[in-house]
N, C-alpha and C. Protein backbone atom coordinates (compact mmCIF):
# COMPACT_ATOMS: atom_id res chain seq x y z
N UNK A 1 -98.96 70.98 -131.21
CA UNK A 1 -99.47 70.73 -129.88
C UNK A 1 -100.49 69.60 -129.94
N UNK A 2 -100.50 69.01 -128.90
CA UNK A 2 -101.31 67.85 -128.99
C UNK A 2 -102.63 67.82 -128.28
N UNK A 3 -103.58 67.41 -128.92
CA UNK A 3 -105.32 67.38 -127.73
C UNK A 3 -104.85 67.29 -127.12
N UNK A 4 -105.65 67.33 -125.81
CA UNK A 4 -105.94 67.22 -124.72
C UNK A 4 -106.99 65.99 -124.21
N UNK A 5 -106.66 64.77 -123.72
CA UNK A 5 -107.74 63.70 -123.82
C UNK A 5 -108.75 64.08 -122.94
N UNK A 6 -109.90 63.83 -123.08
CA UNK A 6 -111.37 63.85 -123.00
C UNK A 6 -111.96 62.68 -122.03
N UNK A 7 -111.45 61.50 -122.46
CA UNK A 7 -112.22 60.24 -122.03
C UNK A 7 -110.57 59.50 -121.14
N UNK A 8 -111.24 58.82 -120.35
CA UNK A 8 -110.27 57.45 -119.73
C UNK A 8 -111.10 56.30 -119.34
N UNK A 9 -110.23 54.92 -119.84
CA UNK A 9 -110.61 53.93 -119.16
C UNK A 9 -109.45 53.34 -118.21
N UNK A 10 -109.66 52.26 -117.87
CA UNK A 10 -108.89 51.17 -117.04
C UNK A 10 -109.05 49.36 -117.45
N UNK A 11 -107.77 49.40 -117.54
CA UNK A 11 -107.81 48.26 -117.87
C UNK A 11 -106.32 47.22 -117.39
N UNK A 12 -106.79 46.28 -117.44
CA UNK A 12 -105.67 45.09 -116.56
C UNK A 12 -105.05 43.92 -117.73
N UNK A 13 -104.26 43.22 -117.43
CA UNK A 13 -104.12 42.04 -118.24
C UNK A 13 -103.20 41.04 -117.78
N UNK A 14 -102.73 40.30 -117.81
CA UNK A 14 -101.86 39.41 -117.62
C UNK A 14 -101.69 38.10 -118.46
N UNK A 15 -100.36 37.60 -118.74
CA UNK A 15 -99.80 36.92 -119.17
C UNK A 15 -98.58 35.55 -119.27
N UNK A 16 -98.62 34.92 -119.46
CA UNK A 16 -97.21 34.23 -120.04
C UNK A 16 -96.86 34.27 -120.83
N UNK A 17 -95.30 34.24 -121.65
CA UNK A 17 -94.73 34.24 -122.71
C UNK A 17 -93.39 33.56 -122.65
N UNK A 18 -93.07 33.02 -123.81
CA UNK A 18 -91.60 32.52 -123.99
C UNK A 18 -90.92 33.14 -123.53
N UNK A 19 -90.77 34.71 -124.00
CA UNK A 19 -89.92 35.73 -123.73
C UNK A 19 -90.28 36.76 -122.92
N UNK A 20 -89.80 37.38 -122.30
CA UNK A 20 -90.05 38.92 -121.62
C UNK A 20 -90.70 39.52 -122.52
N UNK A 21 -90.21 40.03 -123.83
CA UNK A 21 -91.13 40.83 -124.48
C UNK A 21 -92.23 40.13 -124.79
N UNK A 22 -92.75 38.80 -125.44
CA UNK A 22 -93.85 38.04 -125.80
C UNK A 22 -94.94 38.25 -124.73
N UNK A 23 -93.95 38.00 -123.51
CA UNK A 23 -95.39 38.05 -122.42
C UNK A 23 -95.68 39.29 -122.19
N UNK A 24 -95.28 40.09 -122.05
CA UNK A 24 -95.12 41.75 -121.74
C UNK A 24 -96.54 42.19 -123.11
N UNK A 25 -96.51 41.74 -124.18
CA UNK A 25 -97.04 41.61 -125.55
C UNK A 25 -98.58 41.23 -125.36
N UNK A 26 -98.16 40.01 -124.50
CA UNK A 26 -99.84 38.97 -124.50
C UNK A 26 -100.31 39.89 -123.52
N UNK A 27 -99.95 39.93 -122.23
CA UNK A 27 -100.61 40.76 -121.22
C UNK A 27 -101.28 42.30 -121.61
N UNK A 28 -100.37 42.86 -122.39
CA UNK A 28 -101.18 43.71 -123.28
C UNK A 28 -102.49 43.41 -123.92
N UNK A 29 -102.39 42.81 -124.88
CA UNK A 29 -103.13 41.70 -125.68
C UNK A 29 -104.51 41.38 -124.66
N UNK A 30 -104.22 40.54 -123.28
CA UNK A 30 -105.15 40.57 -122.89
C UNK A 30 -106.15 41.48 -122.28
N UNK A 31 -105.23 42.86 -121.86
CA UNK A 31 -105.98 43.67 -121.69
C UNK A 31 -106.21 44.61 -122.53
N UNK A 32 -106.72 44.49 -124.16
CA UNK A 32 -107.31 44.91 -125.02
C UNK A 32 -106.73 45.89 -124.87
N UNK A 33 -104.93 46.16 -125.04
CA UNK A 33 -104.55 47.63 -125.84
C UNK A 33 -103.14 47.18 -126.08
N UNK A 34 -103.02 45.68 -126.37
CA UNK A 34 -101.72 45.26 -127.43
C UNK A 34 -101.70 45.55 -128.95
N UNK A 35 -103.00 46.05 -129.43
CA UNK A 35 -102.84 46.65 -130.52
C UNK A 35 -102.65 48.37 -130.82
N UNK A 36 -102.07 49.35 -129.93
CA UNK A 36 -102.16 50.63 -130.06
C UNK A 36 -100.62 50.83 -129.63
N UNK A 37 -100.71 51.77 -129.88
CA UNK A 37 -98.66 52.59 -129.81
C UNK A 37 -98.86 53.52 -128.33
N UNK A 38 -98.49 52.75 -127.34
CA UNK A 38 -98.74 53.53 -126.30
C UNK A 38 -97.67 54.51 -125.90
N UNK A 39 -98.55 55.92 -125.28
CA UNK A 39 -97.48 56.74 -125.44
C UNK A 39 -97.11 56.73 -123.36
N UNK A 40 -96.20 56.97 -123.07
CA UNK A 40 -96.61 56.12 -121.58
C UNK A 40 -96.37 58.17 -120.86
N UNK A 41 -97.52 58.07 -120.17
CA UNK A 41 -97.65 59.43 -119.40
C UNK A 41 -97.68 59.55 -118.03
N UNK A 42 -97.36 60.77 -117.46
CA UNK A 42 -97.23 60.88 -115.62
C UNK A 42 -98.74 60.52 -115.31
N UNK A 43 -98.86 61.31 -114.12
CA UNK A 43 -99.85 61.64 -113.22
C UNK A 43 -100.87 62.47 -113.15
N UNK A 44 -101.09 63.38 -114.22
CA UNK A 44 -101.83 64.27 -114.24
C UNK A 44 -103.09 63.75 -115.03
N UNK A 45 -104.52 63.67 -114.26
CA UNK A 45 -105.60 63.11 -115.26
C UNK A 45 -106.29 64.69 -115.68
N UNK A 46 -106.33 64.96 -117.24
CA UNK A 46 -106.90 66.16 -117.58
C UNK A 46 -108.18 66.42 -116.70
N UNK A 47 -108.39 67.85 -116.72
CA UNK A 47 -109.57 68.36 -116.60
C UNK A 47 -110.39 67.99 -117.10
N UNK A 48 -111.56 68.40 -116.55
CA UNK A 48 -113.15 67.23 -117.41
C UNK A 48 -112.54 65.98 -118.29
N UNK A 49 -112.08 65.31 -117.79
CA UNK A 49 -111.78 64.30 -118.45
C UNK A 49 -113.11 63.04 -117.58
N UNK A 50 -113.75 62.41 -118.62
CA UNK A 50 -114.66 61.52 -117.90
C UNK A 50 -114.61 60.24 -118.27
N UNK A 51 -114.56 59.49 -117.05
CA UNK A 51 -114.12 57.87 -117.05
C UNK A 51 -115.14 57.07 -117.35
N UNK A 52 -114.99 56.11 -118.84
CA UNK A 52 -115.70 55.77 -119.23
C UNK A 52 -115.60 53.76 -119.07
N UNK A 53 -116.48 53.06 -118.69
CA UNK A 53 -115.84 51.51 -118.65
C UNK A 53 -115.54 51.37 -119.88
N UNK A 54 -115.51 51.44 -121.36
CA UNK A 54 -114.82 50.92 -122.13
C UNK A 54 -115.28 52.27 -123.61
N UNK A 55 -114.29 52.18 -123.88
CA UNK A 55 -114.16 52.85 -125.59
C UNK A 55 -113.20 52.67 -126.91
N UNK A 56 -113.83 52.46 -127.83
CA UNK A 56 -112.94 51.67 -128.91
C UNK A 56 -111.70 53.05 -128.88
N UNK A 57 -110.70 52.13 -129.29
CA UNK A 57 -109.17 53.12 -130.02
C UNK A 57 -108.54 52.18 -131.10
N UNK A 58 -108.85 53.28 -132.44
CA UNK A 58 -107.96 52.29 -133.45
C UNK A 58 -107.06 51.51 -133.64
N UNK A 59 -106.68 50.44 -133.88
CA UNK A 59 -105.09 49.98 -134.02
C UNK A 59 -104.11 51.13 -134.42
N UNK A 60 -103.40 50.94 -133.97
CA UNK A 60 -101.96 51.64 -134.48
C UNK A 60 -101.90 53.14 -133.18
N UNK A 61 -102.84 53.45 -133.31
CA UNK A 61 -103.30 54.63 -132.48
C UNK A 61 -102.19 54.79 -131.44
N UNK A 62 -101.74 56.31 -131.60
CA UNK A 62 -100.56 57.02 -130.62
C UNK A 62 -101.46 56.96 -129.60
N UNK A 63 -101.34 56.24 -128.20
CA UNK A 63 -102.62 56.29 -127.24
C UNK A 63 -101.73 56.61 -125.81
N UNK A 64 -102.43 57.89 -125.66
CA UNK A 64 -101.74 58.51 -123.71
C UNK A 64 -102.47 57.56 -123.02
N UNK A 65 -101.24 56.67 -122.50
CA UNK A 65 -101.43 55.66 -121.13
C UNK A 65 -100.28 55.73 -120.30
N UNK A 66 -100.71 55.92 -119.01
CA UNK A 66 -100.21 55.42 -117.83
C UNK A 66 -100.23 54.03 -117.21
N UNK A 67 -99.36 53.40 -117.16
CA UNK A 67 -99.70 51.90 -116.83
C UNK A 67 -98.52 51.61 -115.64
N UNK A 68 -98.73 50.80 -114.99
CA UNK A 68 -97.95 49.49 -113.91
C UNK A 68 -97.61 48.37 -114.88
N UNK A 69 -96.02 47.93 -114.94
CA UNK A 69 -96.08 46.43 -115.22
C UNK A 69 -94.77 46.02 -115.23
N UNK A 70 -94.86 44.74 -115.22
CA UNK A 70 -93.94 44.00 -114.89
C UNK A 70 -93.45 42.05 -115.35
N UNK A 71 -92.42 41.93 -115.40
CA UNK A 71 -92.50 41.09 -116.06
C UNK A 71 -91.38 40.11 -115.24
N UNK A 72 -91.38 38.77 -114.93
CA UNK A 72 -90.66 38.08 -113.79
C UNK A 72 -90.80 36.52 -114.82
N UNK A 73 -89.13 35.83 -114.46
CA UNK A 73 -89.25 34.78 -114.87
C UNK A 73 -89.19 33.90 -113.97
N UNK A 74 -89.27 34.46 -112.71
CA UNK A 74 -89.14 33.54 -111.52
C UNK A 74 -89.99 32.58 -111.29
N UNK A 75 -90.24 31.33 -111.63
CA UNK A 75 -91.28 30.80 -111.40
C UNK A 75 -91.73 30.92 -110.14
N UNK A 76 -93.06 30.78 -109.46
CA UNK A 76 -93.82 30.36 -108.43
C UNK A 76 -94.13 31.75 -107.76
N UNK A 77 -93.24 32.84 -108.22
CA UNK A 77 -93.55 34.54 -107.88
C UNK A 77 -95.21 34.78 -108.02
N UNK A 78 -95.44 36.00 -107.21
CA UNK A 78 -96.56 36.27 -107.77
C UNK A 78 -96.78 37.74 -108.03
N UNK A 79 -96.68 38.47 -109.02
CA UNK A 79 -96.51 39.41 -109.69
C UNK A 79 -98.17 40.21 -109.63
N UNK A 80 -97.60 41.61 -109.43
CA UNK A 80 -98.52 42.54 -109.20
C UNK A 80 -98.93 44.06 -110.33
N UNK A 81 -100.32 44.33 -110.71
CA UNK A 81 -100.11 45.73 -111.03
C UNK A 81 -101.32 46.69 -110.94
N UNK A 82 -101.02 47.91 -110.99
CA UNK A 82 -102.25 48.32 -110.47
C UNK A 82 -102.48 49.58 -110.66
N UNK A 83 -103.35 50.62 -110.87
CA UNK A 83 -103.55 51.60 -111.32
C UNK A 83 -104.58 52.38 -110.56
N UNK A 84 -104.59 53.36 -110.77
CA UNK A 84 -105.60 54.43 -109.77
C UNK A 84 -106.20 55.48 -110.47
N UNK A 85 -107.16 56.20 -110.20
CA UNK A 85 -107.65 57.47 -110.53
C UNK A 85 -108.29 58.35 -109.47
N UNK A 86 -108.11 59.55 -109.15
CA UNK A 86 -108.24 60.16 -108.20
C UNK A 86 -109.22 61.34 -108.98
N UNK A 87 -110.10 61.21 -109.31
CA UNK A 87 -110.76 62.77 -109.96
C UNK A 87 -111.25 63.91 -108.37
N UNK A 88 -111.23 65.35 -109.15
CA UNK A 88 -111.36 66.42 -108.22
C UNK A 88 -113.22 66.77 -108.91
N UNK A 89 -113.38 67.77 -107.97
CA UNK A 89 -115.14 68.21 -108.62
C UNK A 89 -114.73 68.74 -109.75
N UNK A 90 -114.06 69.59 -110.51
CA UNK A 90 -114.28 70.45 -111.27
C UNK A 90 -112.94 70.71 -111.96
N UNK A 91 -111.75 69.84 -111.90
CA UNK A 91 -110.41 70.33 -112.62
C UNK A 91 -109.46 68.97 -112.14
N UNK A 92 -108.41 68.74 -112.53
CA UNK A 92 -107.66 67.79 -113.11
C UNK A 92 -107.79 67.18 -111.67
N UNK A 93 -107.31 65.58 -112.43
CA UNK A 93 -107.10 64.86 -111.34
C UNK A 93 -105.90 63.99 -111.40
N UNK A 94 -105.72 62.95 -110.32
CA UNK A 94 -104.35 62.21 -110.60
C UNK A 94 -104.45 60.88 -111.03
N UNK A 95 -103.41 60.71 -111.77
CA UNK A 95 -103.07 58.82 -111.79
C UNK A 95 -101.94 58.67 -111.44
N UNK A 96 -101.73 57.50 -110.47
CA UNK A 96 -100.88 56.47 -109.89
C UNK A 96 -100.88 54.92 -110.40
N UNK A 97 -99.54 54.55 -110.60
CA UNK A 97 -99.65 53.37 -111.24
C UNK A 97 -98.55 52.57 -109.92
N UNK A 98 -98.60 51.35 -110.13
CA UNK A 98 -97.63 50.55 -109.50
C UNK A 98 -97.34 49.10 -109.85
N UNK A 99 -96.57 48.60 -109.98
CA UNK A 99 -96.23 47.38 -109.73
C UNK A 99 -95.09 46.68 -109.14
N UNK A 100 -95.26 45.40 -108.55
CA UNK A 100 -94.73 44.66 -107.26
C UNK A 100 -95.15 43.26 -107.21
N UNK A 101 -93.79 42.81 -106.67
CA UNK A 101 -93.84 41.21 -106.18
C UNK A 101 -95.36 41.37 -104.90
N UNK A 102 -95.74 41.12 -104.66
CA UNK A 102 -96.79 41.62 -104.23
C UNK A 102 -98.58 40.50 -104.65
N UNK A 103 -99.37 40.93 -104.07
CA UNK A 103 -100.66 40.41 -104.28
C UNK A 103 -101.38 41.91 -104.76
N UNK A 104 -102.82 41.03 -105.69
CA UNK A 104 -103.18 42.03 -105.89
C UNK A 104 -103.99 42.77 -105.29
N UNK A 105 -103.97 42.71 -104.38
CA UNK A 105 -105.07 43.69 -103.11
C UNK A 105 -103.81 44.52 -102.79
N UNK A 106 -102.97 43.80 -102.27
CA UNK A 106 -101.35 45.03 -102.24
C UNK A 106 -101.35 45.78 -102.99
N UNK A 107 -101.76 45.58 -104.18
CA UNK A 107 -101.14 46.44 -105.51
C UNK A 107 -101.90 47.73 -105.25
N UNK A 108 -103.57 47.03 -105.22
CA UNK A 108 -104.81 47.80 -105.63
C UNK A 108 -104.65 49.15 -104.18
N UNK A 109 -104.11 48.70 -102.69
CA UNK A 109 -103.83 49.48 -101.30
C UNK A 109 -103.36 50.47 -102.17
N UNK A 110 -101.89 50.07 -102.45
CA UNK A 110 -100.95 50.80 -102.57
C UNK A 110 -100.96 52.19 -103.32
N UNK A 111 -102.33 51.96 -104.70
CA UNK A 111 -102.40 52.97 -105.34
C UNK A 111 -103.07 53.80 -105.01
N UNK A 112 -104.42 53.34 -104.46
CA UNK A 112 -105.30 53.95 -103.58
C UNK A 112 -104.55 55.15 -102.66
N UNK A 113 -103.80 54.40 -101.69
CA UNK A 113 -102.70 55.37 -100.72
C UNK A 113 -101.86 56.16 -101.15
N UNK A 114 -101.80 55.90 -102.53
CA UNK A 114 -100.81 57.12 -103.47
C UNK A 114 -102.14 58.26 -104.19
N UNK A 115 -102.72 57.94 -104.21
CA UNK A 115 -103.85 58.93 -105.20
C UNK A 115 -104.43 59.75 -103.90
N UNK A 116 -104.67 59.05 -102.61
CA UNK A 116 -105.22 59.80 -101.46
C UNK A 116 -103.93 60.77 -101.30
N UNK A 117 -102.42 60.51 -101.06
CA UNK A 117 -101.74 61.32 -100.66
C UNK A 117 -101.35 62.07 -102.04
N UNK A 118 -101.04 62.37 -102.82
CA UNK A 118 -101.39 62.91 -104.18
C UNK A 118 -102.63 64.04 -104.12
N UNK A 119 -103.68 64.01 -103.91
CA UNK A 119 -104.62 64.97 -103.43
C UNK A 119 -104.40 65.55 -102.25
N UNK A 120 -103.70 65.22 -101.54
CA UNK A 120 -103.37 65.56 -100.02
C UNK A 120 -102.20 66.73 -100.21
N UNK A 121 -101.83 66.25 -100.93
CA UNK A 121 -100.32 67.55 -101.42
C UNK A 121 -100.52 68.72 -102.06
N UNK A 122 -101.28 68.23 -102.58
CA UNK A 122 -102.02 69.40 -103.65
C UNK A 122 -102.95 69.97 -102.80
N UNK A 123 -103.82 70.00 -102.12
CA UNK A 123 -104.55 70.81 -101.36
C UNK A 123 -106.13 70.35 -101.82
N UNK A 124 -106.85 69.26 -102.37
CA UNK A 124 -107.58 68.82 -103.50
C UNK A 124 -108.08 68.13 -102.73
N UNK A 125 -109.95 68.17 -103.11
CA UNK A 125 -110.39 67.56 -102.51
C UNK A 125 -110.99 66.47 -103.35
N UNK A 126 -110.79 64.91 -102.76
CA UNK A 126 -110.32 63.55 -103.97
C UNK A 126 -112.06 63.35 -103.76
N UNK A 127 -113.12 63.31 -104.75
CA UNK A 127 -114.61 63.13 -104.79
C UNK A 127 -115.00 61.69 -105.41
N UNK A 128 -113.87 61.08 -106.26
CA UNK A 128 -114.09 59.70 -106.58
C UNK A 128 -112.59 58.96 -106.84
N UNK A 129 -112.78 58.26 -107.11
CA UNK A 129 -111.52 56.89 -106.89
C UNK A 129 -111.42 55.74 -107.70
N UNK A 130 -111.07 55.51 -108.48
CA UNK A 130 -111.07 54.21 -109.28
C UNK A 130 -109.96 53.45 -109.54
N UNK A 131 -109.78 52.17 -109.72
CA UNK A 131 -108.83 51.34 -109.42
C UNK A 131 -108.92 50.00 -110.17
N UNK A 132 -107.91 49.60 -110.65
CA UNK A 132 -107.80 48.52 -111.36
C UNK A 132 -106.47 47.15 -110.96
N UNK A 133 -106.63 46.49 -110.72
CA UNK A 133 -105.31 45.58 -110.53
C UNK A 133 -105.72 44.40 -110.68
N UNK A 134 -104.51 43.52 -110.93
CA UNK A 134 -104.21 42.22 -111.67
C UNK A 134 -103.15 41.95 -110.94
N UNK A 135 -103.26 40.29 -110.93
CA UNK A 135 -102.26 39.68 -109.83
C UNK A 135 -102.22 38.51 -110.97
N UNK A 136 -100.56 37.64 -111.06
CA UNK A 136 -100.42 36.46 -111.64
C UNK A 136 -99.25 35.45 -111.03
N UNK A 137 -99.25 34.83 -111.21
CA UNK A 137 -98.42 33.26 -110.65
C UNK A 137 -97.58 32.94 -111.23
N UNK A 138 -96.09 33.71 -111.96
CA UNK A 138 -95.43 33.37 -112.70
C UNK A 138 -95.22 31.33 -112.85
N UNK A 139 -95.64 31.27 -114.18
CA UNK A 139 -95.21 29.79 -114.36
C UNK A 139 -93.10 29.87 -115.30
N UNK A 140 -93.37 30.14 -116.27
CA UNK A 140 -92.16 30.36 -117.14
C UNK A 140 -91.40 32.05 -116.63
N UNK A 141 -92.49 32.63 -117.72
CA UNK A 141 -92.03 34.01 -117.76
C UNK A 141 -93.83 34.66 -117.60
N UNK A 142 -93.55 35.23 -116.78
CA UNK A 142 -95.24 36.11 -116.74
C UNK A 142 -95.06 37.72 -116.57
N UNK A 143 -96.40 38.26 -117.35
CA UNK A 143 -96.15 39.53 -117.26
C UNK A 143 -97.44 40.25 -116.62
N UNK A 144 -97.32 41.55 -116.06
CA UNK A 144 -98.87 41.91 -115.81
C UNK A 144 -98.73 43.05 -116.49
N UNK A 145 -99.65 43.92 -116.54
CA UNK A 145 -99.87 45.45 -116.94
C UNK A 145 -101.34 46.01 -115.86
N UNK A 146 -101.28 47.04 -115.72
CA UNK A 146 -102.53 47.91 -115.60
C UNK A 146 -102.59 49.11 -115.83
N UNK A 147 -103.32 49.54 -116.62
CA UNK A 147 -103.08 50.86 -117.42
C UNK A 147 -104.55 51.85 -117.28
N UNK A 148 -103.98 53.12 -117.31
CA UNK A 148 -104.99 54.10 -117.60
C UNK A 148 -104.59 54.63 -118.93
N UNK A 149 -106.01 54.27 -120.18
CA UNK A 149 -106.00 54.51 -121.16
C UNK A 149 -106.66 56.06 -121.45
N UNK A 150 -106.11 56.90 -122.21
CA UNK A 150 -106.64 58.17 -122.23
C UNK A 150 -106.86 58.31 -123.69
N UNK A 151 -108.03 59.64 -123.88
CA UNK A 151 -108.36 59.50 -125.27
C UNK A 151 -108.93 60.11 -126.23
N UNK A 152 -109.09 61.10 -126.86
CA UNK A 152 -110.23 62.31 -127.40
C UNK A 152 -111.31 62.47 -127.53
């Protein structure tokens, strides 16, 4: 059985690359978790789990993330991604991720309006909100990410 993560951050990135995967790679890269083995997870943010702006995770590290991303070779596109956190007072909360041809205030709405209705279903009352998004201008090949990093 596996912990249960403890801590979350948020984090964004964006990129170009030769390739789909290269840029997909850098955009990682830029948002400081192209070096970890991400394990990619739903919606559920643990209980007492507390959101921290930044915390080291080893290289290589099996790391529970939820992320948005996307990768477009269309030039002149403008590529979207975006992430959410919905915490409750006292027991789990949600993450919503998204990405879209889109701007990034679109992105950043969109998750927002998913984490509000997400608490709305559940019967939960949403006490804080956090949000991350990244917007880019495909030139070649561009990629974005936005991820909720989780963690022990």
């Amino acid at each position: 059985m596996l912990p249960t993560p403890k801590r979350v951050k948020l984090t964004a990135g964006a990129a170009e690359g030769d390739h789909p995967l290269t840029a997909f790679d850098k955009a990682l890269l830029q948002a400081g978790i192209g070096n970890l083995n991400l394990i990619k997870v739903s919606s559920i943010l643990p209980p007492q789990c507390v959101y921290e702006e930044d915390f080291p995770v080893p290289p290589g590290s099996l790391t529970p993330t939820a992320y948005g991303q996307l990768v477009s070779s269309e030039p002149g596109r403008e590529i979207s991604a975006a992430v959410g956190l919905g915490f409750s007072r006292d027991d789990y909360g949600v993450i919503m991720e998204f990405s879209g041809y889109c701007s990034e205030e679109e992105a950043r709405a969109r998750v927002e309006a998913m984490v509000r209705e997400a608490f709305e279903v559940r019967g939960k009352e949403l006490v804080d909100l956090r949000t991350v998004a990244v917007s880019h201008r495909v030139r070649k090949t561009g990629a974005v990410v936005a991820a909720a990093v989780l963690w022990y």
